[in-house]
PDB file of N, CA and C in Angstrom:
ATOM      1  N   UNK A   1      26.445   3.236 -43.333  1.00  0.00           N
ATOM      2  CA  UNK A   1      26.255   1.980 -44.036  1.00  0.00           C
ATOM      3  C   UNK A   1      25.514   2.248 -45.347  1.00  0.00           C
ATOM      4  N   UNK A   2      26.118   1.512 -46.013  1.00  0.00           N
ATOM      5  CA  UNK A   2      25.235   1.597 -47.705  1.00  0.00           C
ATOM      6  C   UNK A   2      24.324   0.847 -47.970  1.00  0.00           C
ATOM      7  N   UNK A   3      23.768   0.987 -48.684  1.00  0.00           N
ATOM      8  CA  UNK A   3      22.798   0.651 -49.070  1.00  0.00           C
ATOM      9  C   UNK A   3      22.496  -0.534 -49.768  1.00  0.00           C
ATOM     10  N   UNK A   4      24.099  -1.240 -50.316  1.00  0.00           N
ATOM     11  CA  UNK A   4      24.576  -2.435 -50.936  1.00  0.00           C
ATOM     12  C   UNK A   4      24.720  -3.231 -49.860  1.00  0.00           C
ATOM     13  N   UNK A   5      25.597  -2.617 -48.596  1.00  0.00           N
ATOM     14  CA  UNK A   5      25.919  -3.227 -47.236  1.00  0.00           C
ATOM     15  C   UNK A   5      24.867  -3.971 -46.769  1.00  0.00           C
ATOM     16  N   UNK A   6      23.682  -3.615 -46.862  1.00  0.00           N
ATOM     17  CA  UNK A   6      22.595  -3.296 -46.067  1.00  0.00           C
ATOM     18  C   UNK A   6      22.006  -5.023 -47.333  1.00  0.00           C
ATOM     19  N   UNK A   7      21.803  -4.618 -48.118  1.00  0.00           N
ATOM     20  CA  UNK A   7      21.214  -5.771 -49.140  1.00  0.00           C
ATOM     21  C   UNK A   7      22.031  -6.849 -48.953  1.00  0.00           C
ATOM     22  N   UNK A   8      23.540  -6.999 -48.615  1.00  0.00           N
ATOM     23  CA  UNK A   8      23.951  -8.254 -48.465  1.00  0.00           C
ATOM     24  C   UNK A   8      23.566  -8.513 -47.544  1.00  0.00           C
ATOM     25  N   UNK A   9      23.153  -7.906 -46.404  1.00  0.00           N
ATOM     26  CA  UNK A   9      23.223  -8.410 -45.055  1.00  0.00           C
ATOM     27  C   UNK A   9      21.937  -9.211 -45.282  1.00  0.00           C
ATOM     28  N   UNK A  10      20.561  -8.430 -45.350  1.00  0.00           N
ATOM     29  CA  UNK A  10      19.783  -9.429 -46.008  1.00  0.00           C
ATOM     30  C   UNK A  10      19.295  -9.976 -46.956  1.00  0.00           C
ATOM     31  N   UNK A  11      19.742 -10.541 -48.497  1.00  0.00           N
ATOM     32  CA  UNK A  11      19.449 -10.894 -48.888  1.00  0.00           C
ATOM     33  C   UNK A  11      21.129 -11.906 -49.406  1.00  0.00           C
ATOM     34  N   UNK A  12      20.781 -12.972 -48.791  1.00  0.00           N
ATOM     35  CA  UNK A  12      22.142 -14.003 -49.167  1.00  0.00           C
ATOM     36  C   UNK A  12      21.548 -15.208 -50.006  1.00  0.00           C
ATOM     37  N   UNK A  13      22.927 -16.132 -50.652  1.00  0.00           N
ATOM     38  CA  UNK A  13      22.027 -17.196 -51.352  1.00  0.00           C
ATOM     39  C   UNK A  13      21.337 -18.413 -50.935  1.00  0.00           C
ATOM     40  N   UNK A  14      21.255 -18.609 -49.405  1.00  0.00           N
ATOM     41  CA  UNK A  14      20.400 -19.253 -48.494  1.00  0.00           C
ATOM     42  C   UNK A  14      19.296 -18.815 -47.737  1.00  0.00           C
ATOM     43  N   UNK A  15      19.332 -17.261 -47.429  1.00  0.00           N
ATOM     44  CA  UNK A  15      18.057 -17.076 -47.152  1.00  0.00           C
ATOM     45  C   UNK A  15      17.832 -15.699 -46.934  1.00  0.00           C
ATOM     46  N   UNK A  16      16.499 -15.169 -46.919  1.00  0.00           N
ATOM     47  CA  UNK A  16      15.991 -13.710 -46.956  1.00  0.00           C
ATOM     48  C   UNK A  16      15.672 -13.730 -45.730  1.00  0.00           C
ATOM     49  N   UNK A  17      15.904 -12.534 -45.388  1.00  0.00           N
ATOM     50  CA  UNK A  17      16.154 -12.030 -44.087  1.00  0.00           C
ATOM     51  C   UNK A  17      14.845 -11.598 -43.963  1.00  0.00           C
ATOM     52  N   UNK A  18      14.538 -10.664 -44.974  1.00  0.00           N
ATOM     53  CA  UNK A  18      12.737  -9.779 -44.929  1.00  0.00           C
ATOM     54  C   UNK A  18      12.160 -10.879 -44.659  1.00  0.00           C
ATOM     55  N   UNK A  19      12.042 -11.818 -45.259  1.00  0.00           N
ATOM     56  CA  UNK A  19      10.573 -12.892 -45.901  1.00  0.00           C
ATOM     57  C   UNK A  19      10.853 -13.887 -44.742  1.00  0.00           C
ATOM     58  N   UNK A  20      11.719 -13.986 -44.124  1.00  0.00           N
ATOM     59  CA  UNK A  20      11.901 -15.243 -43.226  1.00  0.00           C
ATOM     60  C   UNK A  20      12.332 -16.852 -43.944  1.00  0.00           C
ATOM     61  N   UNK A  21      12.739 -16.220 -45.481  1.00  0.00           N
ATOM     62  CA  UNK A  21      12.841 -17.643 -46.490  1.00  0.00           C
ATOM     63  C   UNK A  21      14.405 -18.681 -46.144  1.00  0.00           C
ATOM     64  N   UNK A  22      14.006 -19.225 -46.101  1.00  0.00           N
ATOM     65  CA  UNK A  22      15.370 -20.444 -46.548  1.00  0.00           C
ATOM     66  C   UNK A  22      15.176 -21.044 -47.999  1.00  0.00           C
ATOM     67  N   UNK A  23      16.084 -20.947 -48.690  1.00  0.00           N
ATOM     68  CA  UNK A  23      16.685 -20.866 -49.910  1.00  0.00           C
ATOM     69  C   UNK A  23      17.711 -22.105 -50.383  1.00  0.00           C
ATOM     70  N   UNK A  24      17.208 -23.420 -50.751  1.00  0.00           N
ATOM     71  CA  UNK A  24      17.959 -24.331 -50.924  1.00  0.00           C
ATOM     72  C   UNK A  24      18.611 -24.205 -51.860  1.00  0.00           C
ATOM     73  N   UNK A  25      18.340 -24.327 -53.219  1.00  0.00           N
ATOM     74  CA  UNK A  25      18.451 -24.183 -54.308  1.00  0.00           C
ATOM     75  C   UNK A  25      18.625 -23.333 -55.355  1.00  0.00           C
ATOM     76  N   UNK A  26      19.310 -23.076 -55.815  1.00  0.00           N
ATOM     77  CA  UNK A  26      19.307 -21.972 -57.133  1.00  0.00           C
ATOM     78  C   UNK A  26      17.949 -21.872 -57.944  1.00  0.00           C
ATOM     79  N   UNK A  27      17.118 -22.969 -58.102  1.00  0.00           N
ATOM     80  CA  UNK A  27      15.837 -22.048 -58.847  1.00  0.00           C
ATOM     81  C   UNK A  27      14.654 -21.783 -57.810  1.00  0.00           C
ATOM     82  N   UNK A  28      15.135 -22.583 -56.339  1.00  0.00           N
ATOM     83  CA  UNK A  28      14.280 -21.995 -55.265  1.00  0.00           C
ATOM     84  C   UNK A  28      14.669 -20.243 -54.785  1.00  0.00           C
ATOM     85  N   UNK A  29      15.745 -20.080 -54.762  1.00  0.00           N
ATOM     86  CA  UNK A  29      16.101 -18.749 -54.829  1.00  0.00           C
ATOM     87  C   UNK A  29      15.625 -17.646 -55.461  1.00  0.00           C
ATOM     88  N   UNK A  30      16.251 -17.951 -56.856  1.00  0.00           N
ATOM     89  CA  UNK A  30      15.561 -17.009 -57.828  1.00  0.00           C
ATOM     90  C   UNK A  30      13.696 -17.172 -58.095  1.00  0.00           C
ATOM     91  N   UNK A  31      13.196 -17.990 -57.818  1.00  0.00           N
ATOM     92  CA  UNK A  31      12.023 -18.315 -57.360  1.00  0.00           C
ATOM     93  C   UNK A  31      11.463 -16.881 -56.609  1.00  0.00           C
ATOM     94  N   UNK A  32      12.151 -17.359 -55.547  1.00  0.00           N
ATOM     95  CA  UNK A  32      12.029 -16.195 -54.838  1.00  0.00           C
ATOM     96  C   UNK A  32      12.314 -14.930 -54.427  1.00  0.00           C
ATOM     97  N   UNK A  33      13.470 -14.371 -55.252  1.00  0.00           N
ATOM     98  CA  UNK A  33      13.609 -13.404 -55.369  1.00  0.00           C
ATOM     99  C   UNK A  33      12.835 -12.186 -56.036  1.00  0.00           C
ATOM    100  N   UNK A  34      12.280 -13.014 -57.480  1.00  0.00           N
ATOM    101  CA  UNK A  34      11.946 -12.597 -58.756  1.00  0.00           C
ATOM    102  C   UNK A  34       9.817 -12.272 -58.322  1.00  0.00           C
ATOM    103  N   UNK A  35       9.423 -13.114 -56.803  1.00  0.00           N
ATOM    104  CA  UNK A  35       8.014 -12.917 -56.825  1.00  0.00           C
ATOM    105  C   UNK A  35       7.389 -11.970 -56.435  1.00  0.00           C
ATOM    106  N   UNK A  36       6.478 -11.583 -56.441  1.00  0.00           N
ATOM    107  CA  UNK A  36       5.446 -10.452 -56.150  1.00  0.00           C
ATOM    108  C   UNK A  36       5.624 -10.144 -54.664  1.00  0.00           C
ATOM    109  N   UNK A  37       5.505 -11.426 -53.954  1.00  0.00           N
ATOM    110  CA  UNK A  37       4.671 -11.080 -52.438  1.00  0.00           C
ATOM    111  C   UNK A  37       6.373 -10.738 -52.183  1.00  0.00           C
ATOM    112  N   UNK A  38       7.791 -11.342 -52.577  1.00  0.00           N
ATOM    113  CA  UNK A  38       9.055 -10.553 -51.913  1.00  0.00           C
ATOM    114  C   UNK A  38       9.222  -9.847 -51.995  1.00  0.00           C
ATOM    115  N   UNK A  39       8.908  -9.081 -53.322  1.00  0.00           N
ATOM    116  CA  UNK A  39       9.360  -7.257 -53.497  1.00  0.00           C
ATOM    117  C   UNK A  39       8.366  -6.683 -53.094  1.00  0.00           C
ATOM    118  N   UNK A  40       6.733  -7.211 -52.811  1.00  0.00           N
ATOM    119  CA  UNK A  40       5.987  -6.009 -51.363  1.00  0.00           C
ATOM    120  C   UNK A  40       6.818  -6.116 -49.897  1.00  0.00           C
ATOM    121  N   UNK A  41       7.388  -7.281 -49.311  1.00  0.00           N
ATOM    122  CA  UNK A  41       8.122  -7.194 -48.145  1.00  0.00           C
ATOM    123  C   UNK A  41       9.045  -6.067 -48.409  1.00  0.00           C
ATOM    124  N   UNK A  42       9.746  -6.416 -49.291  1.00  0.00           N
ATOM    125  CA  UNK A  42      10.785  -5.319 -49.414  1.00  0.00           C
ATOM    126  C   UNK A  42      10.765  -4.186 -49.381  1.00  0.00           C
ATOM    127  N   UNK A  43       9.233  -3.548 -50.129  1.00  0.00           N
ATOM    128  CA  UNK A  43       9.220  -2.506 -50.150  1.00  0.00           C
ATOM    129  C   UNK A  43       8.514  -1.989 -49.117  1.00  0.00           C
ATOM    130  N   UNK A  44       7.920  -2.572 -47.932  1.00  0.00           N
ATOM    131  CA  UNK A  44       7.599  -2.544 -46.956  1.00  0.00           C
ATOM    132  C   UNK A  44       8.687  -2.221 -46.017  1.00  0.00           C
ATOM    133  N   UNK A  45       9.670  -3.132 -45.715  1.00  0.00           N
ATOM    134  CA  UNK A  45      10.738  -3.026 -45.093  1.00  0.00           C
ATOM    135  C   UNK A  45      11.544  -1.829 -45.073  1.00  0.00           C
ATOM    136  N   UNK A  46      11.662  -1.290 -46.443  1.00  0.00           N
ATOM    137  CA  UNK A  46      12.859  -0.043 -46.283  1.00  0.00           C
ATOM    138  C   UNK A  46      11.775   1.003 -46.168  1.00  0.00           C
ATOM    139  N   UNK A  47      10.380   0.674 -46.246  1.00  0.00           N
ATOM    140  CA  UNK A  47       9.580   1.962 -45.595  1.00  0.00           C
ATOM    141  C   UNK A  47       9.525   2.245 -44.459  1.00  0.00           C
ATOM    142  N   UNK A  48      10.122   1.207 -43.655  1.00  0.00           N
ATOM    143  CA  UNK A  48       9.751   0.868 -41.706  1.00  0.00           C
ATOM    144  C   UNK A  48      10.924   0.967 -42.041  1.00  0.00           C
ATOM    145  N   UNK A  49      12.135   0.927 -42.421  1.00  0.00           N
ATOM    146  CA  UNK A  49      13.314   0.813 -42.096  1.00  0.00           C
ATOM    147  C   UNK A  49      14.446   1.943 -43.200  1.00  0.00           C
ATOM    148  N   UNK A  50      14.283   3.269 -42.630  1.00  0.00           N
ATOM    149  CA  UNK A  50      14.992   3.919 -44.080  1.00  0.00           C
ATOM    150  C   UNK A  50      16.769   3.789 -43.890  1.00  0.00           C
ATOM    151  N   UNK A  51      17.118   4.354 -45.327  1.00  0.00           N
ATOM    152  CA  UNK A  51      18.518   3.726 -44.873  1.00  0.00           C
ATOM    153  C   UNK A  51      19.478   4.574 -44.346  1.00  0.00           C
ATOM    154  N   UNK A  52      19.004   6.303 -44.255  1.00  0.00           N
ATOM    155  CA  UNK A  52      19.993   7.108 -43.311  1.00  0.00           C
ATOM    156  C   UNK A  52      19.320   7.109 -41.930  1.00  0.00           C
ATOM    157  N   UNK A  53      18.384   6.170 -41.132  1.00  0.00           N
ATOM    158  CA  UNK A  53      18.180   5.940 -39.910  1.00  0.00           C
ATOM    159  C   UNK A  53      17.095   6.775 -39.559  1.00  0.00           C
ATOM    160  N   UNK A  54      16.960   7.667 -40.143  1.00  0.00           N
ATOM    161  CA  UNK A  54      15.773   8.543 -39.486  1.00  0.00           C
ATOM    162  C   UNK A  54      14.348   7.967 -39.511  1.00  0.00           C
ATOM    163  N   UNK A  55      13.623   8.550 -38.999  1.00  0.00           N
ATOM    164  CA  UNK A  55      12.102   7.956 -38.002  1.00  0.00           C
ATOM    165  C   UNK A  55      11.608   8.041 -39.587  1.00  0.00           C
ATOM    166  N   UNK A  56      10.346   7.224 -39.811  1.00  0.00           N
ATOM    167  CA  UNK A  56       9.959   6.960 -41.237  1.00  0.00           C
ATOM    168  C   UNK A  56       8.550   8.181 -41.382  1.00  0.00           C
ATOM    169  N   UNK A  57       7.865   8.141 -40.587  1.00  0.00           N
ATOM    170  CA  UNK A  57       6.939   9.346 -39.991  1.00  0.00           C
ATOM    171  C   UNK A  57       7.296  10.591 -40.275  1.00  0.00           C
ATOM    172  N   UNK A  58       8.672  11.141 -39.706  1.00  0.00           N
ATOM    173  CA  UNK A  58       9.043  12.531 -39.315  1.00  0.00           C
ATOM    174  C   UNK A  58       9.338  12.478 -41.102  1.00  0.00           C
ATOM    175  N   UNK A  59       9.986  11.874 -41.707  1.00  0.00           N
ATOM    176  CA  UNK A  59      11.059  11.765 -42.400  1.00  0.00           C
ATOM    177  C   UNK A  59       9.365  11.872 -43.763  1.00  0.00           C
ATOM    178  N   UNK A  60       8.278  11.785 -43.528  1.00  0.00           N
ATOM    179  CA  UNK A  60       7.402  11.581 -44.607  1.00  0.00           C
ATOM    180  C   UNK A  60       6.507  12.749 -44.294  1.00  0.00           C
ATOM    181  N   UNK A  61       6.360  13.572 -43.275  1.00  0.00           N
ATOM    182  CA  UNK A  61       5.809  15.221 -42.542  1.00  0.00           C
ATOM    183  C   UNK A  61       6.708  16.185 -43.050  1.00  0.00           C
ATOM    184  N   UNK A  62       7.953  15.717 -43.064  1.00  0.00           N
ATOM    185  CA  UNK A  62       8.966  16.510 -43.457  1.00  0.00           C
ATOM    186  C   UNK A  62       9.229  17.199 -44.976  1.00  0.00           C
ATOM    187  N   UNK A  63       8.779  15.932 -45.840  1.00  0.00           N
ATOM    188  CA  UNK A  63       8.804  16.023 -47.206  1.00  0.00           C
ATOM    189  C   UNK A  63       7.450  16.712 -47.746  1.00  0.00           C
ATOM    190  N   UNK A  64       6.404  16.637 -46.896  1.00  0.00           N
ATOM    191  CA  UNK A  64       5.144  16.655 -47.659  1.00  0.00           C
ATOM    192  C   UNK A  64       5.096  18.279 -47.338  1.00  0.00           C
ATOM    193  N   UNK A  65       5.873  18.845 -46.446  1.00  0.00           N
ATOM    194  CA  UNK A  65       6.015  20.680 -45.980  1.00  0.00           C
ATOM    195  C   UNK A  65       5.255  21.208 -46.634  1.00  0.00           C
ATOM    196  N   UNK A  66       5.987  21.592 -47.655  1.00  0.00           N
ATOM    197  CA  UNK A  66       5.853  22.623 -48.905  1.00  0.00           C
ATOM    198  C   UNK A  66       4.897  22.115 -49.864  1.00  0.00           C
ATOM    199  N   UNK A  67       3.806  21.161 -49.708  1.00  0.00           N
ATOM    200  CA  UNK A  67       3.371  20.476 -50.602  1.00  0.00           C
ATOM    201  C   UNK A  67       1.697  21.399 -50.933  1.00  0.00           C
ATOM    202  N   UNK A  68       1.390  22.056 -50.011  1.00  0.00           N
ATOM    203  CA  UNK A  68       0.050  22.494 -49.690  1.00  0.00           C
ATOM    204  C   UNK A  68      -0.256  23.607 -49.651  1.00  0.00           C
TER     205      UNK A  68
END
């Protein structure tokens, strides 16, 4: 699954999937798309949730290897 796949699934023009939002309106939407506290969910989310499936832990031990 891609990574586009993955963004429609949650983010549609009625409601965000991360944030738990319902989305009436076109400037309630972009409202909310465009704010602070949605893009920390977000970037929260694909940290708990990466997008080739692997454990977010292993996957951040893994990278830091060679670092030291």
């Amino acid at each position: 699954m891609k990574s586009s796949d993955i963004d429609q699934e949650l983010f549609t023009e009625s409601y965000c999937k991360v944030c738990s939002a319902q989305l009436i309106s076109e400037s309630q939407r972009v409202a909310h798309y465009e704010s602070r506290k949605h893009a920390s969910k977000v970037r929260l989310y694909y940290m708990l949730h990466p997008i080739d499936g692997g454990c977010p832990a292993k996957k951040l031990r893994s990278e830091n290897v060679g670092i030291i």
